[in-house]
PDB file of N, CA and C in Angstrom:
ATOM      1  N   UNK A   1     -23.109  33.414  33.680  1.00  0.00           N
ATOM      2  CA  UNK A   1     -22.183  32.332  33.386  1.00  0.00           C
ATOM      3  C   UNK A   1     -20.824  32.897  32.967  1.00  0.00           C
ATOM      4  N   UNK A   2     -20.660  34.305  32.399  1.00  0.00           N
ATOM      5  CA  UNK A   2     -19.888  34.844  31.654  1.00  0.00           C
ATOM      6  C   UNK A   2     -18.670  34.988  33.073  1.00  0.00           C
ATOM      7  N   UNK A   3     -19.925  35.790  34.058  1.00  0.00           N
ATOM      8  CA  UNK A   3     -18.705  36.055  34.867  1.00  0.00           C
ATOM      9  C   UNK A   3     -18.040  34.733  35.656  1.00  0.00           C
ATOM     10  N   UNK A   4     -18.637  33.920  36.145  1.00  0.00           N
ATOM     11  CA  UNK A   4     -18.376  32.843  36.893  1.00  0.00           C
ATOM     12  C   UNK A   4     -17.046  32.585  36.031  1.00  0.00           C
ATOM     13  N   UNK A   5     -17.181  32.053  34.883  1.00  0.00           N
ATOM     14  CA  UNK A   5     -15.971  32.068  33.859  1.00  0.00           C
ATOM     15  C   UNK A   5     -14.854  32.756  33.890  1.00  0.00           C
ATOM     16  N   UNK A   6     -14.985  34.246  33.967  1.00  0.00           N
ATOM     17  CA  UNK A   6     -13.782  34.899  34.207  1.00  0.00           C
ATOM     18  C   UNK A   6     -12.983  34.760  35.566  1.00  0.00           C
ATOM     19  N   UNK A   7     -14.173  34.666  36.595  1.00  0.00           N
ATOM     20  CA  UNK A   7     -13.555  34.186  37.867  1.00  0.00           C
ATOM     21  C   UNK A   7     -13.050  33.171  38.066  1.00  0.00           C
ATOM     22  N   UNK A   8     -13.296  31.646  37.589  1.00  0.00           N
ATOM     23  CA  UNK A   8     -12.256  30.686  37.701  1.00  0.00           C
ATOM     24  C   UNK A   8     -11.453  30.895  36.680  1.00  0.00           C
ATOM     25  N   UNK A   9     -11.489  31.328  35.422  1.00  0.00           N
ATOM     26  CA  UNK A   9     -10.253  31.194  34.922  1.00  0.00           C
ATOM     27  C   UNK A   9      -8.907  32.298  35.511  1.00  0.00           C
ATOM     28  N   UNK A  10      -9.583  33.510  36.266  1.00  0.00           N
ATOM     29  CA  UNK A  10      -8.454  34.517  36.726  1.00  0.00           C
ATOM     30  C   UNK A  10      -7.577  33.930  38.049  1.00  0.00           C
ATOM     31  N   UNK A  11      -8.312  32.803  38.706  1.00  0.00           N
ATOM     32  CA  UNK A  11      -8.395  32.605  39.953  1.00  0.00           C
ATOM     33  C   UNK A  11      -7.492  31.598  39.040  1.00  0.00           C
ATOM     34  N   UNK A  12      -7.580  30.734  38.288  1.00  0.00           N
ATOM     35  CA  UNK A  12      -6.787  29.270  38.161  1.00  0.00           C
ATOM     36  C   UNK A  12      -5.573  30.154  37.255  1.00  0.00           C
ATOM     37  N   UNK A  13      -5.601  31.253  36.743  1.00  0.00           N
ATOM     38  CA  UNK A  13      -4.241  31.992  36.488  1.00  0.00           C
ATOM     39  C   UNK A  13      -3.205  32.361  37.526  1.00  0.00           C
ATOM     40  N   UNK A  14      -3.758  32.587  38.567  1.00  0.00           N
ATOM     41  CA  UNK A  14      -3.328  33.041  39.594  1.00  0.00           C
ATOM     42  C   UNK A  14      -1.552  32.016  40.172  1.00  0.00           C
ATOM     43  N   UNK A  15      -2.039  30.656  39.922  1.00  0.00           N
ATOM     44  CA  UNK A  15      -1.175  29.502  40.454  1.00  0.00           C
ATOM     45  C   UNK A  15      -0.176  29.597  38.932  1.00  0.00           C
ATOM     46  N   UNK A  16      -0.650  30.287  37.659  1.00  0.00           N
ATOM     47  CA  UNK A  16       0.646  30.182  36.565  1.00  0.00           C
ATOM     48  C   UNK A  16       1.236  30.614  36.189  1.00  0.00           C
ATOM     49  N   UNK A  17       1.276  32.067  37.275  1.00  0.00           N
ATOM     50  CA  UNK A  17       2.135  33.548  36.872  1.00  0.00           C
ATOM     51  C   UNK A  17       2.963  33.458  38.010  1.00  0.00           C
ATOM     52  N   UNK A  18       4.029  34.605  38.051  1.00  0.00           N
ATOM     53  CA  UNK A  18       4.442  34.986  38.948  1.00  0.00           C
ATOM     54  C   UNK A  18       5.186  36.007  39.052  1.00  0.00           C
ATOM     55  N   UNK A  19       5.135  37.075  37.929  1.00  0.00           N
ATOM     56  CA  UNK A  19       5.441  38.156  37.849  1.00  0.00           C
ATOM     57  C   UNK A  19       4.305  39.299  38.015  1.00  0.00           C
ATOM     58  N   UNK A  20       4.807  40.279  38.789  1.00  0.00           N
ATOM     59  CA  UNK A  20       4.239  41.182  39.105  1.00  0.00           C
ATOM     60  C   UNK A  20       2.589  41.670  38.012  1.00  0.00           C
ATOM     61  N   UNK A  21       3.367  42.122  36.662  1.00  0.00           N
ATOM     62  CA  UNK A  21       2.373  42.313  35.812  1.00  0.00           C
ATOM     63  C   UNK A  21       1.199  41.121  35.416  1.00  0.00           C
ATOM     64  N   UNK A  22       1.620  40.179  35.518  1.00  0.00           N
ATOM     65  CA  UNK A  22       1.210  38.565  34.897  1.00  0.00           C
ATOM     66  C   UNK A  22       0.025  38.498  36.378  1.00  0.00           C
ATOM     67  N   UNK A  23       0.290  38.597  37.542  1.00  0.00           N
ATOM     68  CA  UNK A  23      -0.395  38.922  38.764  1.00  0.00           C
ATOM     69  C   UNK A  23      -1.581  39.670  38.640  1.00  0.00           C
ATOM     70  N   UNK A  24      -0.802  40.988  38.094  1.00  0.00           N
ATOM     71  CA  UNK A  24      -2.058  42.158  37.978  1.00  0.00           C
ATOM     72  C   UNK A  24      -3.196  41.502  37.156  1.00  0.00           C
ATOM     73  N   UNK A  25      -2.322  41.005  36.083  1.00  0.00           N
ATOM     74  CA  UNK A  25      -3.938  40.272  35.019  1.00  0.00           C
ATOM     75  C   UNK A  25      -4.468  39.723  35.349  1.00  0.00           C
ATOM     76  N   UNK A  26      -4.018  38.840  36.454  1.00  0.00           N
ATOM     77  CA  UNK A  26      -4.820  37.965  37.140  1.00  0.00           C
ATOM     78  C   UNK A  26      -6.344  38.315  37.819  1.00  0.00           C
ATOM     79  N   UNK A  27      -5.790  39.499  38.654  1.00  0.00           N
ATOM     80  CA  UNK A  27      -6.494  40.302  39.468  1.00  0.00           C
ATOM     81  C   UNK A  27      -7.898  41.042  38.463  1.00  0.00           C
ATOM     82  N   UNK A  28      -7.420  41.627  37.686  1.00  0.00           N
ATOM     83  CA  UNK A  28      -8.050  42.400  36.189  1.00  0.00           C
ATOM     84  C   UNK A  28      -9.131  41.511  35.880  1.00  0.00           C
ATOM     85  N   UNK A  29      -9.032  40.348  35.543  1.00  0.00           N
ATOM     86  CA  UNK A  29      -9.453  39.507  34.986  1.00  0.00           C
ATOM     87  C   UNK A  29     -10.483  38.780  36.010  1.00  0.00           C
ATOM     88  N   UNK A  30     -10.139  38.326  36.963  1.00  0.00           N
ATOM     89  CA  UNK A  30     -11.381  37.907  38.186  1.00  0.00           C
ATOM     90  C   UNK A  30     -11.879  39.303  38.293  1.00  0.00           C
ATOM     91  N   UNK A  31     -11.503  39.993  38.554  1.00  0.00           N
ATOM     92  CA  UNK A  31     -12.067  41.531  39.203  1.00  0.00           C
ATOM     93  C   UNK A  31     -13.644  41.496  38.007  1.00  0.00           C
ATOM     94  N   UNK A  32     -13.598  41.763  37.111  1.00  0.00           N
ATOM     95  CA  UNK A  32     -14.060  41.926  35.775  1.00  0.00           C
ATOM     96  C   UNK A  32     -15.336  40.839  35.765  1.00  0.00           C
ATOM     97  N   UNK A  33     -14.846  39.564  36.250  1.00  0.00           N
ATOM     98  CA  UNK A  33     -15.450  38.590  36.309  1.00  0.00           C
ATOM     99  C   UNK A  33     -16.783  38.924  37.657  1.00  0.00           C
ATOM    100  N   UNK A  34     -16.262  39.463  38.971  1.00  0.00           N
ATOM    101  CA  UNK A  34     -17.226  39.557  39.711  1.00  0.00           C
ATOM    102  C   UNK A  34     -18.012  40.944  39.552  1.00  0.00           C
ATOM    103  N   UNK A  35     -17.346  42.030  38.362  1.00  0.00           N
ATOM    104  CA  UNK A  35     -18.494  42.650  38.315  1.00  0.00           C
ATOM    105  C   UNK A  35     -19.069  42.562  37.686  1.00  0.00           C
ATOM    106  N   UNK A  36     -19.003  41.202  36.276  1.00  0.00           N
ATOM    107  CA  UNK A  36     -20.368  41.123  35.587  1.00  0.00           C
ATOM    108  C   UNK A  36     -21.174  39.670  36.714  1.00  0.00           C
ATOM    109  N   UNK A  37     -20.800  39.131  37.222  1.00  0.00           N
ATOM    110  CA  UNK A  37     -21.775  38.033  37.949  1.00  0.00           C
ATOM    111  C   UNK A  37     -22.716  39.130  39.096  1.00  0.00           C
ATOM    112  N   UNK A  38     -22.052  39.770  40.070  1.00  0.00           N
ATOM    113  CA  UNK A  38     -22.506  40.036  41.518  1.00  0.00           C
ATOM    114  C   UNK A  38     -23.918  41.003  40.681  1.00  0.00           C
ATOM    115  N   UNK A  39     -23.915  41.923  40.240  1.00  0.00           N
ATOM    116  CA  UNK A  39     -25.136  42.032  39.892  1.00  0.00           C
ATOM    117  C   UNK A  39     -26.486  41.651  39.533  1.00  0.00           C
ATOM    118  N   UNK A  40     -26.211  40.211  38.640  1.00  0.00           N
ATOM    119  CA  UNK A  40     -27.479  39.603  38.453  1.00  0.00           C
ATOM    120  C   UNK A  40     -27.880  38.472  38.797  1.00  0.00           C
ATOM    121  N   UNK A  41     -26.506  37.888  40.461  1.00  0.00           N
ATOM    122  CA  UNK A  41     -26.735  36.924  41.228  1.00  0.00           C
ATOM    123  C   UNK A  41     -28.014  37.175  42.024  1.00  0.00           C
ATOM    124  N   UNK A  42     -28.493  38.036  42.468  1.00  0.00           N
ATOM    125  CA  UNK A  42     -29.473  37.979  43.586  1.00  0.00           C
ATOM    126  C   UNK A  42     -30.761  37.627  42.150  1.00  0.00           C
ATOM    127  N   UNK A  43     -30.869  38.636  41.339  1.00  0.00           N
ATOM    128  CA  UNK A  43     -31.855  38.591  40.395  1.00  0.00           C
ATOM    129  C   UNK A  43     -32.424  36.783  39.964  1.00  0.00           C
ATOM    130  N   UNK A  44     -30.927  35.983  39.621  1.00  0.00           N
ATOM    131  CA  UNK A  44     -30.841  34.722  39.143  1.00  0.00           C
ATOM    132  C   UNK A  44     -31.442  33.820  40.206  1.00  0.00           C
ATOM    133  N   UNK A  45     -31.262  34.411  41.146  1.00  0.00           N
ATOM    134  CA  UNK A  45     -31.596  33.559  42.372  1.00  0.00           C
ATOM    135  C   UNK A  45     -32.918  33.526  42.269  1.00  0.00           C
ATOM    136  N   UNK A  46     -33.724  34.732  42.399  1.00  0.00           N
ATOM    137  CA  UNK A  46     -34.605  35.106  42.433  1.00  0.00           C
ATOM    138  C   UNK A  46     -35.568  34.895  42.002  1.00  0.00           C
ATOM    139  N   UNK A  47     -34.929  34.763  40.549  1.00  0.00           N
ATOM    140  CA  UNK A  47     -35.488  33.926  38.922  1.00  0.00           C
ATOM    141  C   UNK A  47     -36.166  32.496  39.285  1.00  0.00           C
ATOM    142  N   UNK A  48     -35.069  31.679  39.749  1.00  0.00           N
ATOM    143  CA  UNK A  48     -35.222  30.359  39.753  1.00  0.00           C
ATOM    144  C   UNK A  48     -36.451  30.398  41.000  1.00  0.00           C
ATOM    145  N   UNK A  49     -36.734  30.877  41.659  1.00  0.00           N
ATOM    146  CA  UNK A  49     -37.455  30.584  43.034  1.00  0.00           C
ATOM    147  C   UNK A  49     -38.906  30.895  42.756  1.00  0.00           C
ATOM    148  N   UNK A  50     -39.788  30.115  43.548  1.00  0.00           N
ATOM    149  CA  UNK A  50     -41.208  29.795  43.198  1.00  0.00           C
ATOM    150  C   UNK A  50     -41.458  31.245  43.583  1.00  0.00           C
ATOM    151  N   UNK A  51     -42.496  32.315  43.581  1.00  0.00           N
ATOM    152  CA  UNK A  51     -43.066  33.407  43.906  1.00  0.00           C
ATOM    153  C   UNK A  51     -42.933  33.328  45.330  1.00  0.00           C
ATOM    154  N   UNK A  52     -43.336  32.242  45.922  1.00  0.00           N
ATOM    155  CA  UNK A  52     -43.977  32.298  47.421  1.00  0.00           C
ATOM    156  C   UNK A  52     -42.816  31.511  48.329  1.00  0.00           C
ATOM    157  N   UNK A  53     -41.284  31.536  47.766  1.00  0.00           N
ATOM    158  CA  UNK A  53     -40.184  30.956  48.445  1.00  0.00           C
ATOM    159  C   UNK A  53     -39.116  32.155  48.030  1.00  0.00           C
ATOM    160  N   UNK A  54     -39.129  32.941  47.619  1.00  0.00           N
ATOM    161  CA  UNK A  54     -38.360  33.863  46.887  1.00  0.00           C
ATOM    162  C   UNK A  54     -37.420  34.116  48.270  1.00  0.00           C
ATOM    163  N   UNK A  55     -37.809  34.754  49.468  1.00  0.00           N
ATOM    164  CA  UNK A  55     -36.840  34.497  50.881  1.00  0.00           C
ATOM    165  C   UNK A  55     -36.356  33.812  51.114  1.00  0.00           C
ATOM    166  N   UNK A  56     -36.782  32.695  51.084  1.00  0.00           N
ATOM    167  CA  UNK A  56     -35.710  31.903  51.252  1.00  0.00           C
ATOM    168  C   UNK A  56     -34.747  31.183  51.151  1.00  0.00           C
ATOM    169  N   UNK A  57     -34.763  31.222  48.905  1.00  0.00           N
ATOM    170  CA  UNK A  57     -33.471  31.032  48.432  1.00  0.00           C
ATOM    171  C   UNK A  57     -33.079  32.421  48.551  1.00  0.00           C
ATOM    172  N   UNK A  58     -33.316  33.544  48.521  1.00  0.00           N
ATOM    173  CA  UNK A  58     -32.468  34.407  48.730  1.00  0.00           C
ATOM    174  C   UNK A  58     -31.559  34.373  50.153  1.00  0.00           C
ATOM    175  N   UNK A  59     -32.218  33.774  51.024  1.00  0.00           N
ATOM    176  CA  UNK A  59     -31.273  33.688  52.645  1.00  0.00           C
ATOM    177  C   UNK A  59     -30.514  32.422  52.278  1.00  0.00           C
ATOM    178  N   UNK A  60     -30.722  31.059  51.550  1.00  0.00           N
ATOM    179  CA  UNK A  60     -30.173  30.292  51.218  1.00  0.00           C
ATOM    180  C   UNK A  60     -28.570  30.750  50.331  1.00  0.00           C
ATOM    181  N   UNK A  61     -28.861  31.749  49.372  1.00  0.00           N
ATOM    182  CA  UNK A  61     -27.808  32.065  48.588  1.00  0.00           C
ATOM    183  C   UNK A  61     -26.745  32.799  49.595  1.00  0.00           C
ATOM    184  N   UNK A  62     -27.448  33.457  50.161  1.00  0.00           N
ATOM    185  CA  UNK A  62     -26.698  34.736  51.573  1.00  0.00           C
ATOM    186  C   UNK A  62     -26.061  33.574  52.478  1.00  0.00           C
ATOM    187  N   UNK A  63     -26.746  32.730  52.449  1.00  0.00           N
ATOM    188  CA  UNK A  63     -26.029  31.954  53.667  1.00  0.00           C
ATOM    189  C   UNK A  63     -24.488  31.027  53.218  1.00  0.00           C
ATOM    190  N   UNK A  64     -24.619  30.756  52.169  1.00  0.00           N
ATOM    191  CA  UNK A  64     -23.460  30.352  50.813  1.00  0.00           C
ATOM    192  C   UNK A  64     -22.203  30.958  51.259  1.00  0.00           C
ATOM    193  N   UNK A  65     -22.177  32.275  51.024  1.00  0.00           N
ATOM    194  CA  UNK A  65     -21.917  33.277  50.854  1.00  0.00           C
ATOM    195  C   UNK A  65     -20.851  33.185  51.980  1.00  0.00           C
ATOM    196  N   UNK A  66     -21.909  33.240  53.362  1.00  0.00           N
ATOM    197  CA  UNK A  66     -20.586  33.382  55.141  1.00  0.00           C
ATOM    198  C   UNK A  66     -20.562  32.027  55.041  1.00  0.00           C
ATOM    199  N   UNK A  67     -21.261  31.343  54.650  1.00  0.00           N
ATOM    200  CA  UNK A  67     -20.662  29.652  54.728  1.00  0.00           C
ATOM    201  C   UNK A  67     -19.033  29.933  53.928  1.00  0.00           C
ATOM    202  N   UNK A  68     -18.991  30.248  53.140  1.00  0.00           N
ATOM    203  CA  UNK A  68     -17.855  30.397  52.421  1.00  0.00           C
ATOM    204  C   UNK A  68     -16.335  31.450  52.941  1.00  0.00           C
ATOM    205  N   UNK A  69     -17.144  32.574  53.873  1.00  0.00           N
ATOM    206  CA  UNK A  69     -15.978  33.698  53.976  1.00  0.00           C
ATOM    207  C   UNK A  69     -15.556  33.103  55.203  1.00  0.00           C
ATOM    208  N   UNK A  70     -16.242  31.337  55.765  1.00  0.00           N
ATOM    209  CA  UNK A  70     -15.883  31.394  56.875  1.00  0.00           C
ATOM    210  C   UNK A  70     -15.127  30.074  56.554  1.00  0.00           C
ATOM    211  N   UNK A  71     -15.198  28.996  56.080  1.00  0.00           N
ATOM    212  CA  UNK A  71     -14.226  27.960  55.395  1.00  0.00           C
ATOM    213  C   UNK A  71     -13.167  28.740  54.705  1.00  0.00           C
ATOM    214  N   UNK A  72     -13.454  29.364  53.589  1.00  0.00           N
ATOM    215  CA  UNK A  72     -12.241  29.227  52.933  1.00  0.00           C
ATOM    216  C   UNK A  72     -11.126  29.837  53.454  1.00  0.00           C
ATOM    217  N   UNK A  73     -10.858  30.558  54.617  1.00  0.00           N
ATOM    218  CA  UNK A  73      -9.177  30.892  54.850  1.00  0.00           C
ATOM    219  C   UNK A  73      -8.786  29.759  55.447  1.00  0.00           C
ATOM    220  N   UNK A  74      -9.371  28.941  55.791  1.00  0.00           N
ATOM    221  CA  UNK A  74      -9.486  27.423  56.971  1.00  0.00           C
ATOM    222  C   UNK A  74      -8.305  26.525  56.081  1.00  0.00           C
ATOM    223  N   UNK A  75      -9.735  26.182  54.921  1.00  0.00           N
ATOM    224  CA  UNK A  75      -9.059  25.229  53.949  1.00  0.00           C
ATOM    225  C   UNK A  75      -8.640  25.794  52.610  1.00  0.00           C
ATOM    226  N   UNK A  76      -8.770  27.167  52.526  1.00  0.00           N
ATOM    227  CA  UNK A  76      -7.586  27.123  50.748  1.00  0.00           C
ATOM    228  C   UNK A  76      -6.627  27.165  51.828  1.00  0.00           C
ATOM    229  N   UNK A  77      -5.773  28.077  52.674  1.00  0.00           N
ATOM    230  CA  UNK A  77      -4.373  28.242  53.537  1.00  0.00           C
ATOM    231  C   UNK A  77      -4.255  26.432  53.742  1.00  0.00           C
ATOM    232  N   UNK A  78      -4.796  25.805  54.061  1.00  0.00           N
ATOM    233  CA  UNK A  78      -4.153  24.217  54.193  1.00  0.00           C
ATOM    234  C   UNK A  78      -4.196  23.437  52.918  1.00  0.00           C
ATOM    235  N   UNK A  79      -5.074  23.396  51.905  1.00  0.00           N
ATOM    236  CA  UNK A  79      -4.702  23.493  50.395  1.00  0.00           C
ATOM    237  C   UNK A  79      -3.193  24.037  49.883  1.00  0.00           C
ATOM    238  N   UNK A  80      -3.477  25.373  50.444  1.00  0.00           N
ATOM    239  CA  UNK A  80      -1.854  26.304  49.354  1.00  0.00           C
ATOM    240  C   UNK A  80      -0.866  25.979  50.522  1.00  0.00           C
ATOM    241  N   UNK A  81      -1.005  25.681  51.115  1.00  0.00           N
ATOM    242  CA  UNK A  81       0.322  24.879  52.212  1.00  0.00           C
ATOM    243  C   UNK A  81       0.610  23.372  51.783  1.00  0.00           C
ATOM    244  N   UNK A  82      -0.467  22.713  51.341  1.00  0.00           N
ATOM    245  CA  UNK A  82      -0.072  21.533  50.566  1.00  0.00           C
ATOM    246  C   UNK A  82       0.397  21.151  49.115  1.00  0.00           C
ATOM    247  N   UNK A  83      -0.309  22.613  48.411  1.00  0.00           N
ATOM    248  CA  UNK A  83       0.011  22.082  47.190  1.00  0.00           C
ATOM    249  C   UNK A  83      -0.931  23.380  46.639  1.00  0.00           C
ATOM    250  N   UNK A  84       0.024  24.791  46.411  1.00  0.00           N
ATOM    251  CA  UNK A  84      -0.512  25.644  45.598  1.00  0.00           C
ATOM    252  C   UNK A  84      -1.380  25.711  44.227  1.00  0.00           C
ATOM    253  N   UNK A  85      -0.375  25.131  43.156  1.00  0.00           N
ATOM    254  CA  UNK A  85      -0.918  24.649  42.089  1.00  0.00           C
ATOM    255  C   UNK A  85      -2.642  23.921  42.170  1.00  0.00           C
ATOM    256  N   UNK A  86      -2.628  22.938  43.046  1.00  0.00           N
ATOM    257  CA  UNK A  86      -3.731  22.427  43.143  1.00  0.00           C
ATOM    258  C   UNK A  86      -4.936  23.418  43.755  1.00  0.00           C
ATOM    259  N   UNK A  87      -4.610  24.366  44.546  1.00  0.00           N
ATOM    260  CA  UNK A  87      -5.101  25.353  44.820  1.00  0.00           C
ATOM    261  C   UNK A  87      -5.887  26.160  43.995  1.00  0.00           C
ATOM    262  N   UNK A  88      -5.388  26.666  42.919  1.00  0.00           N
ATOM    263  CA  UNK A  88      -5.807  27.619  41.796  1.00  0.00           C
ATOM    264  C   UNK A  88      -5.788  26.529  40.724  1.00  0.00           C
ATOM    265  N   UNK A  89      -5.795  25.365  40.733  1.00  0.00           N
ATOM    266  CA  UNK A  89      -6.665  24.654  39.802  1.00  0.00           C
ATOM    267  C   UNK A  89      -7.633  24.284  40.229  1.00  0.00           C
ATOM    268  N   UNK A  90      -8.262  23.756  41.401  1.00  0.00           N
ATOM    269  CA  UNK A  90      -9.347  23.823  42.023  1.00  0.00           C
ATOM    270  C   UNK A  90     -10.289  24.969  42.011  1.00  0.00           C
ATOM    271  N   UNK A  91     -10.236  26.511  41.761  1.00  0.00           N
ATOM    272  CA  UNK A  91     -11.003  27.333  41.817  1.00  0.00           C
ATOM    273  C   UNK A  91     -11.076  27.896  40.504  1.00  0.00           C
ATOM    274  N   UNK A  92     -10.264  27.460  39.566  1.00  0.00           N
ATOM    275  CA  UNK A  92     -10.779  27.435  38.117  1.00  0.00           C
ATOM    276  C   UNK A  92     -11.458  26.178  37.583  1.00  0.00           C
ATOM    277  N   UNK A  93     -11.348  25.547  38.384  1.00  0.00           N
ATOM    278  CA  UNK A  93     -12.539  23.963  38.273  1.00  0.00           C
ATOM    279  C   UNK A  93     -13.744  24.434  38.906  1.00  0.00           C
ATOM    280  N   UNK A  94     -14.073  25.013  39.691  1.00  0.00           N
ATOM    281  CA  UNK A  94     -15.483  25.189  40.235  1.00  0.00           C
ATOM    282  C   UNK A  94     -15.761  26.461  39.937  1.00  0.00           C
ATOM    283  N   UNK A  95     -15.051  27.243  39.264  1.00  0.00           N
ATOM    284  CA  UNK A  95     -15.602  28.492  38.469  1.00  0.00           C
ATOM    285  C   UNK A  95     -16.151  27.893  37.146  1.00  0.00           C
ATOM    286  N   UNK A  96     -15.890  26.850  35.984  1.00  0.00           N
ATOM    287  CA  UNK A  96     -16.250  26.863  35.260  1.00  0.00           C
ATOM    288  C   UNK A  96     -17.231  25.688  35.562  1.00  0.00           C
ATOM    289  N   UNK A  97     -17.626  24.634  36.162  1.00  0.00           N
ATOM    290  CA  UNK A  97     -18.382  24.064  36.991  1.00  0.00           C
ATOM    291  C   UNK A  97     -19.590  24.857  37.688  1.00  0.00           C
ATOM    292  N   UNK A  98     -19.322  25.915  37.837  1.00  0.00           N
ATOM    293  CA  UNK A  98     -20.359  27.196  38.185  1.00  0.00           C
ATOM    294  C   UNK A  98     -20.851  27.344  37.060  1.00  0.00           C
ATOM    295  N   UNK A  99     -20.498  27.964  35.879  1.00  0.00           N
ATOM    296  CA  UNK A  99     -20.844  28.641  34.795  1.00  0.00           C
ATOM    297  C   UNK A  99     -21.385  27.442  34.213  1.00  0.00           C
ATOM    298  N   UNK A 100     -21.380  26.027  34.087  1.00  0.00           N
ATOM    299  CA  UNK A 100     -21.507  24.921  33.034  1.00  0.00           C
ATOM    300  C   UNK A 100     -23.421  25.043  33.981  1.00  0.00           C
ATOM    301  N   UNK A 101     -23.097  25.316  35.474  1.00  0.00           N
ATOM    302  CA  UNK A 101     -24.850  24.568  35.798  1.00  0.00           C
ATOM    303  C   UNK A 101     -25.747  26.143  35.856  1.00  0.00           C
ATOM    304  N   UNK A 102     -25.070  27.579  35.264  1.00  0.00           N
ATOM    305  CA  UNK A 102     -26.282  28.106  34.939  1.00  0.00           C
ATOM    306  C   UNK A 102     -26.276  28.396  33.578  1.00  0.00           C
ATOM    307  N   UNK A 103     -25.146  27.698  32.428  1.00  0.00           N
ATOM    308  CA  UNK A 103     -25.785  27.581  31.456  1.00  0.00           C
ATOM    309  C   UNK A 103     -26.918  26.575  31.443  1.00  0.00           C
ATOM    310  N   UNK A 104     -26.444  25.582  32.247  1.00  0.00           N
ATOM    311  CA  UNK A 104     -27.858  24.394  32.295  1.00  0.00           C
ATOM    312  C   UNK A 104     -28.879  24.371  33.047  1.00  0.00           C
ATOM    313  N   UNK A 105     -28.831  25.711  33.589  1.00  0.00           N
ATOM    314  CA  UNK A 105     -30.302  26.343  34.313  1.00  0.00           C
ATOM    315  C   UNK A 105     -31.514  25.578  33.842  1.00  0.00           C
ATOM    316  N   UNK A 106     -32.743  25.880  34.594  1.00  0.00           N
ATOM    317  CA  UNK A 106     -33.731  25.532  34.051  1.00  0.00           C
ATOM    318  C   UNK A 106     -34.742  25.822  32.916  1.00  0.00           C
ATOM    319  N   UNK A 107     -33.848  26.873  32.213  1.00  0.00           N
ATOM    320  CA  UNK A 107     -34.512  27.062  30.929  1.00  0.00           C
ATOM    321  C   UNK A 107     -35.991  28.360  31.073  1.00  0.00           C
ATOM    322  N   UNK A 108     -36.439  28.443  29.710  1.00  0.00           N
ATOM    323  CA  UNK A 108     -37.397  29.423  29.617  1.00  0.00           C
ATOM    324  C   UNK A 108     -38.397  29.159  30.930  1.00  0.00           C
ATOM    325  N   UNK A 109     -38.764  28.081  31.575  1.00  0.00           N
ATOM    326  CA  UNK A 109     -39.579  28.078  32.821  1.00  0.00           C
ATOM    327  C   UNK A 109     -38.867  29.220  33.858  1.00  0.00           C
ATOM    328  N   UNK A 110     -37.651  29.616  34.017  1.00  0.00           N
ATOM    329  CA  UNK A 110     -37.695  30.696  35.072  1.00  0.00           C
ATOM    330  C   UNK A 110     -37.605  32.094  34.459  1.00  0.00           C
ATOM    331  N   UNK A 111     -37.525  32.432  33.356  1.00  0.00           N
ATOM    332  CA  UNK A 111     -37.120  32.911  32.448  1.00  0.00           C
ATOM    333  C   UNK A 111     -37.378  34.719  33.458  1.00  0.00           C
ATOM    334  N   UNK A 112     -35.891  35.565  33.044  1.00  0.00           N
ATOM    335  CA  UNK A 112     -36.407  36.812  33.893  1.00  0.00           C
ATOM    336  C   UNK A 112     -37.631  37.762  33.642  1.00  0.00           C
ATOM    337  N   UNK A 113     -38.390  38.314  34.415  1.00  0.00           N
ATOM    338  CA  UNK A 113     -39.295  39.366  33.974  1.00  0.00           C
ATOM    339  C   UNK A 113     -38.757  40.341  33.101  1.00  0.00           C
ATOM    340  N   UNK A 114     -39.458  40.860  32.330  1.00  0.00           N
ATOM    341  CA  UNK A 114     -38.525  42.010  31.443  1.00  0.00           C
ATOM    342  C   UNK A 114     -39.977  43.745  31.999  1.00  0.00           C
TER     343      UNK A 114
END
């Protein structure tokens, strides 16, 4: 949740800087964000999934994933052609919208193996 957090909030910084350094933090700050999430996304996934479906939210999450690298130059570029600001407030809205539904995960029922 921690990272999802840093990623929309670096991503919704992004639309309120515009100096070089103010940029970099931007970058710093999501960067930071996807290396504490990308590690214990597959795990989380993994977590939540019955023993005997575990493939196929994992191909479900993977599929997210090019669902995504293949929309978003489509529609953020016609977004930030319409309205930047709204742009990078939109992806600090569904970064912390991310983080709000795996704090509200399903609780000790998926709970990780230790």
């Amino acid at each position: 949740a921690f990272g999802l957090f840093l990623l929309g909030t670096g991503f919704a910084l992004t639309g309120a800087f515009h100096s070089l350094a103010l940029l970099a933090l931007t970058v710093l700050v999501w960067t930071v964000g996807e290396i504490v999430h990308s590690p214990v996304s597959q795990a989380y996934v993994a977590a939540l999934a019955p023993p005997h479906l575990r493939g196929r939210y994992q191909g479900a999450f993977g599929m997210t994933w090019g669902i995504g690298l293949v929309l978003a130059p489509v529609l953020g570029t016609r977004l930030f052609a319409w309205n930047e600001v709204v742009l990078w407030a939109a992806c600090g809205v569904l970064g912390m919208f991310a983080a709000g539904l795996v704090l509200a995960g399903p609780g000790e029922k998926y709970a990780f193996p230790t």
